[in-house]
N, C-alpha and C. Protein backbone atom coordinates (compact mmCIF):
# COMPACT_ATOMS: atom_id res chain seq x y z
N UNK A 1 -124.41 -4.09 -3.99
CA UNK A 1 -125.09 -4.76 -5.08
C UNK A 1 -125.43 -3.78 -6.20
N UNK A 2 -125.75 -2.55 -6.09
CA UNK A 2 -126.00 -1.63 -7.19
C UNK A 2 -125.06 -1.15 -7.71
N UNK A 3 -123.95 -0.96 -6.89
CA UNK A 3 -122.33 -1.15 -7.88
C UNK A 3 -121.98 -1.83 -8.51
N UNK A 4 -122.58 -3.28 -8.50
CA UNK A 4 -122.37 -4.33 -9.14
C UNK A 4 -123.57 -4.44 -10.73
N UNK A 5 -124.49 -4.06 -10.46
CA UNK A 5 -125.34 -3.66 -11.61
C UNK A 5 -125.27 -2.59 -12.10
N UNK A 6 -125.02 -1.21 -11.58
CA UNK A 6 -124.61 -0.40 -12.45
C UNK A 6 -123.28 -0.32 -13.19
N UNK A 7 -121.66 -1.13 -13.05
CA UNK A 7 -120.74 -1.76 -13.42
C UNK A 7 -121.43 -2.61 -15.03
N UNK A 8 -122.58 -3.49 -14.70
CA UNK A 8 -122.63 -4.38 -15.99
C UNK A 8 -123.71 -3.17 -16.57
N UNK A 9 -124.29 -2.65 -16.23
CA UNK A 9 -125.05 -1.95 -17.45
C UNK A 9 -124.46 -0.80 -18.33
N UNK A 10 -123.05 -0.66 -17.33
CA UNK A 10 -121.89 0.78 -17.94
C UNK A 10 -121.72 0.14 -18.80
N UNK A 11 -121.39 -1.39 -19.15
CA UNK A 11 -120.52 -2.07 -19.82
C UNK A 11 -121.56 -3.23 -20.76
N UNK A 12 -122.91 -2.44 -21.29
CA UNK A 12 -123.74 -3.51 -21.53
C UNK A 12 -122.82 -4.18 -23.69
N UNK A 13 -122.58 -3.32 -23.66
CA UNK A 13 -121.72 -3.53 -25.34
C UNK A 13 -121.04 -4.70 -25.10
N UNK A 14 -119.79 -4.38 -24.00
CA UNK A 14 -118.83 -5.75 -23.58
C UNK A 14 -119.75 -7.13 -23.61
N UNK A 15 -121.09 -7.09 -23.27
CA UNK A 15 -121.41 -8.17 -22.54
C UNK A 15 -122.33 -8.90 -23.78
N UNK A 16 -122.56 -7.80 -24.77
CA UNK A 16 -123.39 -8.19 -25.81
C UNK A 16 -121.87 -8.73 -26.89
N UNK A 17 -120.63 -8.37 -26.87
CA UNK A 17 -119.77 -8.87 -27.62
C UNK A 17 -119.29 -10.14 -27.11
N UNK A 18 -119.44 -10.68 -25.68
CA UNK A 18 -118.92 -11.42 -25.47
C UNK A 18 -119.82 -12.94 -25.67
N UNK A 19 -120.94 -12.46 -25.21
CA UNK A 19 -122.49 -13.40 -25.80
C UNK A 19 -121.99 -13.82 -27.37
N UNK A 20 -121.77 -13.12 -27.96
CA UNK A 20 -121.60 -13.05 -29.66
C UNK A 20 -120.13 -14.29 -29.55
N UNK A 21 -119.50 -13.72 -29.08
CA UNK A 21 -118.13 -14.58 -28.73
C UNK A 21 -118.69 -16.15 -28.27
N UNK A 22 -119.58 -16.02 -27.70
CA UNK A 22 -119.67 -17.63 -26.89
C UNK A 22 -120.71 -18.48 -28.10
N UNK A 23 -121.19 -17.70 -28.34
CA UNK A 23 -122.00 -18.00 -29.70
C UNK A 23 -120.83 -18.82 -30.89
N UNK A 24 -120.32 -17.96 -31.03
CA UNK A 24 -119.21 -18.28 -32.32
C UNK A 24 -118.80 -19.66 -31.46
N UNK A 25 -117.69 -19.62 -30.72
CA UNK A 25 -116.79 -20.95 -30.47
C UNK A 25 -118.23 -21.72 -30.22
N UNK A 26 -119.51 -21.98 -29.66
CA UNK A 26 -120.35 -22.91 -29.81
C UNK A 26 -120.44 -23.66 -30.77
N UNK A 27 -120.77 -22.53 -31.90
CA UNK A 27 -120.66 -23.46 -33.21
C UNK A 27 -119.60 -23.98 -33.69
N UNK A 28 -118.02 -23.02 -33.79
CA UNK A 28 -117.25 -24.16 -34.24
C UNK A 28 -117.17 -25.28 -33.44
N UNK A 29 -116.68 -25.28 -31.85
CA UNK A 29 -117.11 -26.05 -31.30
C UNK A 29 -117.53 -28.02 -31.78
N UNK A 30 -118.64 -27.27 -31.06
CA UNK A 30 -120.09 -28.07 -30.88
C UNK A 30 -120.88 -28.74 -32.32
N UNK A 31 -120.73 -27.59 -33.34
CA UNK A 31 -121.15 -28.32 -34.95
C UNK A 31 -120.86 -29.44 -35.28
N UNK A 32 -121.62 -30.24 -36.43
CA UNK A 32 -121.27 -31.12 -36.73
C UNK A 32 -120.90 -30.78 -38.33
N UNK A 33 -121.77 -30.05 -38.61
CA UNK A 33 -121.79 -29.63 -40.55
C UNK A 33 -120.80 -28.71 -40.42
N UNK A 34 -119.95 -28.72 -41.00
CA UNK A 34 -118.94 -27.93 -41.53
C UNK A 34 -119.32 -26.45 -41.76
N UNK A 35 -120.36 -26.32 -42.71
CA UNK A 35 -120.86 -25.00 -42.97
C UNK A 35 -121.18 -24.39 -41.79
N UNK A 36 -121.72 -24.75 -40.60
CA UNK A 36 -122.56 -24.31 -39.50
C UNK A 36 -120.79 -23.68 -38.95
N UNK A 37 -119.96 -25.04 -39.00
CA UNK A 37 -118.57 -24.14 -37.90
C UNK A 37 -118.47 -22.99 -38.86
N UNK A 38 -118.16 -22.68 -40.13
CA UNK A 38 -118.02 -21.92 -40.63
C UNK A 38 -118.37 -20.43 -40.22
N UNK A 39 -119.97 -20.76 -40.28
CA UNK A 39 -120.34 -19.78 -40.08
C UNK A 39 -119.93 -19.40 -38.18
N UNK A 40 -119.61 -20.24 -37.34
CA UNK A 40 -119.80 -19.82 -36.36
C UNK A 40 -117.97 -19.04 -36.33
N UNK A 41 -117.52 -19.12 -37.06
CA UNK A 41 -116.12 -18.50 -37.40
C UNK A 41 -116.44 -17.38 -37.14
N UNK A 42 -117.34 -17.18 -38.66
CA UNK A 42 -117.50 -15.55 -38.70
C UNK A 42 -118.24 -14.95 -37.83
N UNK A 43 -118.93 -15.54 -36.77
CA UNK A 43 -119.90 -14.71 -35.82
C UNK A 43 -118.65 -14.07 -35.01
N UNK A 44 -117.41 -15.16 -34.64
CA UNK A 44 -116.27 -15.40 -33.59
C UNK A 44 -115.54 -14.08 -34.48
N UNK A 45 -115.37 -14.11 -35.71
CA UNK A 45 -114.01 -13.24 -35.67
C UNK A 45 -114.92 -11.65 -35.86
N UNK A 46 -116.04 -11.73 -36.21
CA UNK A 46 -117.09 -10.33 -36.11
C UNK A 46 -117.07 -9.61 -34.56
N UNK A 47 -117.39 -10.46 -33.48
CA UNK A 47 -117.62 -10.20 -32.09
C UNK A 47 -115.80 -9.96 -31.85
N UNK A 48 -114.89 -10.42 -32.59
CA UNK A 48 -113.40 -9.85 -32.13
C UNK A 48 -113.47 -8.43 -32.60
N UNK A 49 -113.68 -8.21 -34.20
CA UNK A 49 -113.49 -6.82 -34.31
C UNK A 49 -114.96 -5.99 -33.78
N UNK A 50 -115.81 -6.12 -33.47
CA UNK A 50 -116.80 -5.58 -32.29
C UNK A 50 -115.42 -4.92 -31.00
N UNK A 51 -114.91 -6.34 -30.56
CA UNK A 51 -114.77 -5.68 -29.38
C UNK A 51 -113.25 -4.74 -29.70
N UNK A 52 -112.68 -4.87 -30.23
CA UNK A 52 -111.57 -3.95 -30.73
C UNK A 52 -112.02 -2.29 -30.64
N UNK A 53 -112.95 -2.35 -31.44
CA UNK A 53 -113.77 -1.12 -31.78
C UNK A 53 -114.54 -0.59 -31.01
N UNK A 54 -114.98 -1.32 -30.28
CA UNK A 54 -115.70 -0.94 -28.68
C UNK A 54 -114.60 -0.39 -27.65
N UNK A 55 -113.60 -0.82 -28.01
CA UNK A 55 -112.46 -0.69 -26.69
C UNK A 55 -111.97 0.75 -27.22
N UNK A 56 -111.51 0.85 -28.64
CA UNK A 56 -110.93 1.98 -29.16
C UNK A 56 -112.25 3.36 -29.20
N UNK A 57 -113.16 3.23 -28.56
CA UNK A 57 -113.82 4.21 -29.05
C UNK A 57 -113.93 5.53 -27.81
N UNK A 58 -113.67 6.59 -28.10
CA UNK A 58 -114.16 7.89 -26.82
C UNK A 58 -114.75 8.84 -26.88
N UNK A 59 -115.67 8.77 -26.00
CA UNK A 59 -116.93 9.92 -26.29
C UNK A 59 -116.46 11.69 -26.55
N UNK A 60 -116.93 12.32 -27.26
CA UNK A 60 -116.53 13.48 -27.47
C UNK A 60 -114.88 13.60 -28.11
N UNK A 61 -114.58 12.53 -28.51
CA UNK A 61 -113.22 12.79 -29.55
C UNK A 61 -113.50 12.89 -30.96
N UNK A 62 -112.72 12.83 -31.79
CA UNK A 62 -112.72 13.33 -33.07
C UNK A 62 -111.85 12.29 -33.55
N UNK A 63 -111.68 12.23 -35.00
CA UNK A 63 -110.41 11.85 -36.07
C UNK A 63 -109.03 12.61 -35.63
N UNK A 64 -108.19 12.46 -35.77
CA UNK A 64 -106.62 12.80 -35.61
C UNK A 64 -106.28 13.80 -36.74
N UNK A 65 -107.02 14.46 -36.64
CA UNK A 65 -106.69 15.35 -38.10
C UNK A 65 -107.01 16.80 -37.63
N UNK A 66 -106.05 17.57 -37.54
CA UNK A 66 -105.47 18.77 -37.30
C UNK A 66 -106.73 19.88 -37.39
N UNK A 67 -107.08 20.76 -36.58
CA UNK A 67 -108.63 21.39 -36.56
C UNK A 67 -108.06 22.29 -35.78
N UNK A 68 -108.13 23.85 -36.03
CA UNK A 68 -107.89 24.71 -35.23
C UNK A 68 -108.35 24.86 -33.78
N UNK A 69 -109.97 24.44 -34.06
CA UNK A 69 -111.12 25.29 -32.75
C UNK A 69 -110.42 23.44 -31.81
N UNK A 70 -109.75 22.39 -31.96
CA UNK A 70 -109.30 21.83 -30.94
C UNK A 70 -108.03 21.76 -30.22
N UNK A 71 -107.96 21.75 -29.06
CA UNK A 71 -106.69 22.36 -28.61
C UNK A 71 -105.78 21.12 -28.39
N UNK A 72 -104.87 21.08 -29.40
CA UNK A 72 -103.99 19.72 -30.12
C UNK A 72 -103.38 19.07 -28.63
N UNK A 73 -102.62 20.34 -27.92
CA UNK A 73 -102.05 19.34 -26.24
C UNK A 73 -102.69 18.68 -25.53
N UNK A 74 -104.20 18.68 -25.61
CA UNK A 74 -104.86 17.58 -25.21
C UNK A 74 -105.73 16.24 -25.91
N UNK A 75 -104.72 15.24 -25.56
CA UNK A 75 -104.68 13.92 -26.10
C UNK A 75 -106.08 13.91 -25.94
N UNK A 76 -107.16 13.72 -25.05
CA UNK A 76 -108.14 13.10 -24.83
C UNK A 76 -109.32 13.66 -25.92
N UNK A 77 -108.53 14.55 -27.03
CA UNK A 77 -109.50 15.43 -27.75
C UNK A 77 -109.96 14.25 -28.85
N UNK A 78 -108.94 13.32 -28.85
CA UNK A 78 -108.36 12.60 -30.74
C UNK A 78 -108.62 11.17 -30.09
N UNK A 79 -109.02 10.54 -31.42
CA UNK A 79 -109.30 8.87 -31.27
C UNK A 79 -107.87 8.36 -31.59
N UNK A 80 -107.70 7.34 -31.10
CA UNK A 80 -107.07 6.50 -31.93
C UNK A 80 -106.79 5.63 -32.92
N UNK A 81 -106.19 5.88 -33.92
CA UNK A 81 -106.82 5.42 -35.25
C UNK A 81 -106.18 3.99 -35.48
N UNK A 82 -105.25 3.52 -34.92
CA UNK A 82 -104.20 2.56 -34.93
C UNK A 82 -105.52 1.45 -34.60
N UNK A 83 -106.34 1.13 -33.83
CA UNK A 83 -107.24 -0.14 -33.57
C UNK A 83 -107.91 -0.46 -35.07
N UNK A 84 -108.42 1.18 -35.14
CA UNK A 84 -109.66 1.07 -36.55
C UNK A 84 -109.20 0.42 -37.43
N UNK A 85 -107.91 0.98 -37.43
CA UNK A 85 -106.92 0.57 -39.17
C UNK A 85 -106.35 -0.62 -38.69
N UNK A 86 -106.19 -1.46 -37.86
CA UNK A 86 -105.75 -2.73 -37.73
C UNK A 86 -107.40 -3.54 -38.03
N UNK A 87 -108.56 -2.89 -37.48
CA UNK A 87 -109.76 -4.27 -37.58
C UNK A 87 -110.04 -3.93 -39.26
N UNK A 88 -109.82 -3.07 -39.82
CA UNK A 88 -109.99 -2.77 -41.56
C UNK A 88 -109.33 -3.95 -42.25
N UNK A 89 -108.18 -4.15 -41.53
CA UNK A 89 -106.75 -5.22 -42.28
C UNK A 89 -107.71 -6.51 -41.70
N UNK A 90 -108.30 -6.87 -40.67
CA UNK A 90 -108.84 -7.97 -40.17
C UNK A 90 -110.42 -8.28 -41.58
N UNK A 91 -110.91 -7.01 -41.25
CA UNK A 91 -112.02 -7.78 -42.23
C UNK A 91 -111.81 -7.88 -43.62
N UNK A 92 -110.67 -7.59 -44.42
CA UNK A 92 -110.44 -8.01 -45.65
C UNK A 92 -109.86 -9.19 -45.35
N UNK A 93 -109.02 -9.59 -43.99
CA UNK A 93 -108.41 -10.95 -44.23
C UNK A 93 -109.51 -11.85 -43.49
N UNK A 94 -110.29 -11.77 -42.91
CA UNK A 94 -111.72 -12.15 -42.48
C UNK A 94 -112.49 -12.82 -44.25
N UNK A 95 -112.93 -12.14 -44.54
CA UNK A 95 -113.21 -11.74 -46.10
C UNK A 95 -112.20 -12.62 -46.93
N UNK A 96 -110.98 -13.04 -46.84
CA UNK A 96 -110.81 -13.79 -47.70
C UNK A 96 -110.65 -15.14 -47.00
N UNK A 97 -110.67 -15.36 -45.42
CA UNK A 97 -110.73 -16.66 -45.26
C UNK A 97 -112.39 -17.31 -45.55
N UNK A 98 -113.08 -16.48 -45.01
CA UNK A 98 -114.49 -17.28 -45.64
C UNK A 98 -114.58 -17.53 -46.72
N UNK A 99 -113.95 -17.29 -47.62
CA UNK A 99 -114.52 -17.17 -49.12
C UNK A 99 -113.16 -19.09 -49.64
N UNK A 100 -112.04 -18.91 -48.87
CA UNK A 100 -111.34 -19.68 -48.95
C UNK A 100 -111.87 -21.24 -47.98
N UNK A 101 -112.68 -20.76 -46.98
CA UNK A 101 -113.40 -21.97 -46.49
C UNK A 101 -114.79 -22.39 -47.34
N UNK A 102 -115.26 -21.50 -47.98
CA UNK A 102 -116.74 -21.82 -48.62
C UNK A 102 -115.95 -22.25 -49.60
N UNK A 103 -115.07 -22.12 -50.45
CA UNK A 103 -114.67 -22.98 -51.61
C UNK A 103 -113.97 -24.69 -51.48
N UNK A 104 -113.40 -24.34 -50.62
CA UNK A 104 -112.93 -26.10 -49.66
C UNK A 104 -114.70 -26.76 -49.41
N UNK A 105 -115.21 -25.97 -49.07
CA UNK A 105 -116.69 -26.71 -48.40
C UNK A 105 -117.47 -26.88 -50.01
N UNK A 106 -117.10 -26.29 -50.82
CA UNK A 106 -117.75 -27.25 -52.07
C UNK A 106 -117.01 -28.12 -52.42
N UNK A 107 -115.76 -28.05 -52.65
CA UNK A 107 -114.73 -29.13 -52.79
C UNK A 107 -114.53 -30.75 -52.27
N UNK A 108 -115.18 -29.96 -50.64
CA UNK A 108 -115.29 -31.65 -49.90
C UNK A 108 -116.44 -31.94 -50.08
N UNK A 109 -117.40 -31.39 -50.54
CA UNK A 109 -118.35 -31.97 -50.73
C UNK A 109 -119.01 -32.33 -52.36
N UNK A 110 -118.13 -31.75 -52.88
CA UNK A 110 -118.17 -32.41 -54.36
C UNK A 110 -117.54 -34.32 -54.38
N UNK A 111 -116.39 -33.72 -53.55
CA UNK A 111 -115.75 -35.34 -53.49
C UNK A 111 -116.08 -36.20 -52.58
N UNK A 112 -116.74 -36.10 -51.54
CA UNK A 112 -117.11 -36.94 -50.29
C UNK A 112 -118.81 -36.90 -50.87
N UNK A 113 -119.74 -36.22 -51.17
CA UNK A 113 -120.88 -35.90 -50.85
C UNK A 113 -121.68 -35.66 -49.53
N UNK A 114 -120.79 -35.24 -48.67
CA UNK A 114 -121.21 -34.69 -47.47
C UNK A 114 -120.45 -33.74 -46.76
N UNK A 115 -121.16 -32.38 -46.13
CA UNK A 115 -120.12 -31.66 -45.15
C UNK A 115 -120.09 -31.62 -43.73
N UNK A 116 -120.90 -33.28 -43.33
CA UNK A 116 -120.99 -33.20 -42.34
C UNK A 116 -119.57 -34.44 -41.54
N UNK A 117 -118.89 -33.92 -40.24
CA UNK A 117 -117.60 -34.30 -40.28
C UNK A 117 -118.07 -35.50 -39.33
N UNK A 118 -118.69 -35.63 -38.83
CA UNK A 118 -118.52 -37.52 -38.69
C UNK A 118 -118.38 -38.58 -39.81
N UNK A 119 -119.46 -37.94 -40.86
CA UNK A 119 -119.47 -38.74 -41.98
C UNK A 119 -118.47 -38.59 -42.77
N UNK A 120 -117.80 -37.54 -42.99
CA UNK A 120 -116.52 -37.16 -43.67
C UNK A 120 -115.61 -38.38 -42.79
N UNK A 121 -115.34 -38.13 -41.16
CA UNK A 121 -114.43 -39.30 -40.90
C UNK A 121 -114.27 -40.52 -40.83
N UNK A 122 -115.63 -40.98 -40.88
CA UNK A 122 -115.91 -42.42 -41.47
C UNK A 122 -115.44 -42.66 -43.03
N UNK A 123 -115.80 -41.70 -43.84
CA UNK A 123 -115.57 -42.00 -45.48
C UNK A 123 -114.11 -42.34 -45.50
N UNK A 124 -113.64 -41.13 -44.76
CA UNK A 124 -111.62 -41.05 -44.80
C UNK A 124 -111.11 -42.13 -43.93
N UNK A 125 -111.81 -42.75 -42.83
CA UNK A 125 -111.08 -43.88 -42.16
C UNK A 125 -111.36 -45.40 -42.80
N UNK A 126 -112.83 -45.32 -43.66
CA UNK A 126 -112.51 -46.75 -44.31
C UNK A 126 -113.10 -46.28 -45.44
N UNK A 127 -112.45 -46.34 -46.44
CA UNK A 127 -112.53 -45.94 -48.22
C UNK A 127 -113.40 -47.31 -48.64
N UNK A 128 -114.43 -46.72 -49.54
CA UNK A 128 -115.36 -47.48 -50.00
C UNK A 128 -114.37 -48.82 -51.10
N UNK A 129 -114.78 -50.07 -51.43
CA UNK A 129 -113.79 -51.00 -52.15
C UNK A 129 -113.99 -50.49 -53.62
N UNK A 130 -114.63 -49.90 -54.37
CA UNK A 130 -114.79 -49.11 -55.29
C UNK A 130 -113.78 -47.86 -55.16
N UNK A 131 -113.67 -47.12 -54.47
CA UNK A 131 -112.46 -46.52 -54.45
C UNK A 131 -111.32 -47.17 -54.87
N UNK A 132 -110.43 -46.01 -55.73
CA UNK A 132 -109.04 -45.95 -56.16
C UNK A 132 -107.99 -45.16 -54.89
N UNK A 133 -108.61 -44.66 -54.73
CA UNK A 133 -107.71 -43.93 -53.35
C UNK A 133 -107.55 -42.43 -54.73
N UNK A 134 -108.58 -42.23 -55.63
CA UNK A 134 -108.18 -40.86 -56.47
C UNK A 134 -109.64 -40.37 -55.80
N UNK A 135 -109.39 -39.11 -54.85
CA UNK A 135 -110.61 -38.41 -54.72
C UNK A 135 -111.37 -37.63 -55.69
N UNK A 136 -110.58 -37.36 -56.27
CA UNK A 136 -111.01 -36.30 -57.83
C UNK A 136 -111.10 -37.17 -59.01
N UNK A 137 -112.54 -37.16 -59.23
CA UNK A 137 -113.15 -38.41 -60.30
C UNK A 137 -112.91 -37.39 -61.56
N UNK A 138 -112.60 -36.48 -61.56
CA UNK A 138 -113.26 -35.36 -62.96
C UNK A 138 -111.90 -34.75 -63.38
N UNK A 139 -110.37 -35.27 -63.09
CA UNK A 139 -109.33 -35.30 -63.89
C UNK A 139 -108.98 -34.94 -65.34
N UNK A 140 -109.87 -36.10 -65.75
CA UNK A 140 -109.65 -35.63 -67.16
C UNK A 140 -110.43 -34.66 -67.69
N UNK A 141 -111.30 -34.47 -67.49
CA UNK A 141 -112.72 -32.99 -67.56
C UNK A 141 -111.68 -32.08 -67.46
N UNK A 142 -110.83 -32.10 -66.93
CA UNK A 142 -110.17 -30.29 -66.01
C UNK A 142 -108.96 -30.15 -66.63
N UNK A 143 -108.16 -31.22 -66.83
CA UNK A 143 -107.24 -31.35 -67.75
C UNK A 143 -107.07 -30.93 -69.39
N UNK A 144 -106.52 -29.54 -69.53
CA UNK A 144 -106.66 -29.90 -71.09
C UNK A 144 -104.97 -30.37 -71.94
N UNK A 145 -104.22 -30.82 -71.48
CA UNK A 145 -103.05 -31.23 -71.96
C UNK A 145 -102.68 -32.91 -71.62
N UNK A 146 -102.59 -33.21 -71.97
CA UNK A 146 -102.41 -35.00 -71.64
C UNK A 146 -101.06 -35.10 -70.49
N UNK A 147 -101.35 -35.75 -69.46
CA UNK A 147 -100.35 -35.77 -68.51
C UNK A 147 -98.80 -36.72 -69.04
N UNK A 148 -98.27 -35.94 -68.68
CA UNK A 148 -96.99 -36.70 -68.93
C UNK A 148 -96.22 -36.27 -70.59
N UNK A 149 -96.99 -35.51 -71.30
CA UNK A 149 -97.01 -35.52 -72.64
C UNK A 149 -96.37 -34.02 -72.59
N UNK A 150 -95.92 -33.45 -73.93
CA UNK A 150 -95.28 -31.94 -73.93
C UNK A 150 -96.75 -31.27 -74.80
N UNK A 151 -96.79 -29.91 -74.62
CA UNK A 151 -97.76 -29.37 -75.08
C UNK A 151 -97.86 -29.07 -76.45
C-alpha cells in the first residue's frame, strides 16, 4: 500500500493535469451555454499542453545548446526541445481557435439572441412565422455596393 501512495505522490503533476482534463470535457460535455463549452475547451487543450510539458521535462538537464563544462556523449545532460516547440505551435493555434469560437459566439448570438444550445435548437428546428429563412437582418447595413449591380 505505500508503494501505491508513494507512486501517486511521485506523480502528483500527472494527477493535477488530468483533474484539469476531466474538468475541460465536463464542460464541453455537460454545458448548456456555448460560452461555458468554450471555455471548457480551453481548460481541455491547456491541461494537454500541461501534460506534454510535464512529460518532456528532466531534472538537472539543460537547453541543447553546446556548453563546454557539459559532457555532450551524455544524452541525459540535454532536454528535449522537439515537445516544447510542438506545444508553442499548439498555443498560437489554441489562440486562434478561441478567438475564432468567441467571434461565431457573437455571431449566433447576434442572430438567434441566445448562446444557449437547447434554445438555439428549438429556434433552428421550428423558425419563428415572421421569419424569412434570412438569418442576417443587417444585409443592407454591411453592404456597400448594391447586389447584383457592377460597381
Amino acid at each position: 500500500m505505500s508503494d501505491l501512495l508513494e507512486y501517486v505522490q511521485d506523480r502528483y503533476a500527472y494527477w493535477a493535469i488530468v483533474l484539469l482534463m476531466i474538468i475541460g470535457l465536463y464542460g464541453m460535455l455537460f454545458k448548456n451555454n456555448l460560452h461555458k463549452k468554450v471555455v471548457g475547451m480551453i481548460i481541455f487543450q491547456n491541461s494537454m499542453i500541461l501534460l506534454f510539458v510535464t512529460a518532456a521535462f528532466k531534472w538537472d538537464a539543460t537547453v541543447p545548446v553546446r556548453d563546454p563544462e557539459i559532457d555532450v556523449q551524455v544524452v541525459e545532460n540535454y532536454l528535449n526541445p522537439l515537445p516544447h516547440t510542438l506545444m508553442l505551435t499548439a498555443i498560437v493555434v489554441g489562440v486562434a481557435i478561441v478567438g475564432v469560437a468567441f467571434a461565431l459566439l457573437i455571431k449566433i448570438y447576434d442572430n438567434y439572441g441566445t448562446i444557449e444550445e437547447d434554445e438555439l435548437l428549438n429556434k433552428l428546428e421550428s423558425p419563428s412565422p415572421e421569419d424569412d429563412g434570412d438569418c442576417d437582418t443587417n444585409d443592407t447595413q454591411r453592404s456597400s455596393s448594391p447586389k447584383g449591380g457592377s460597381a
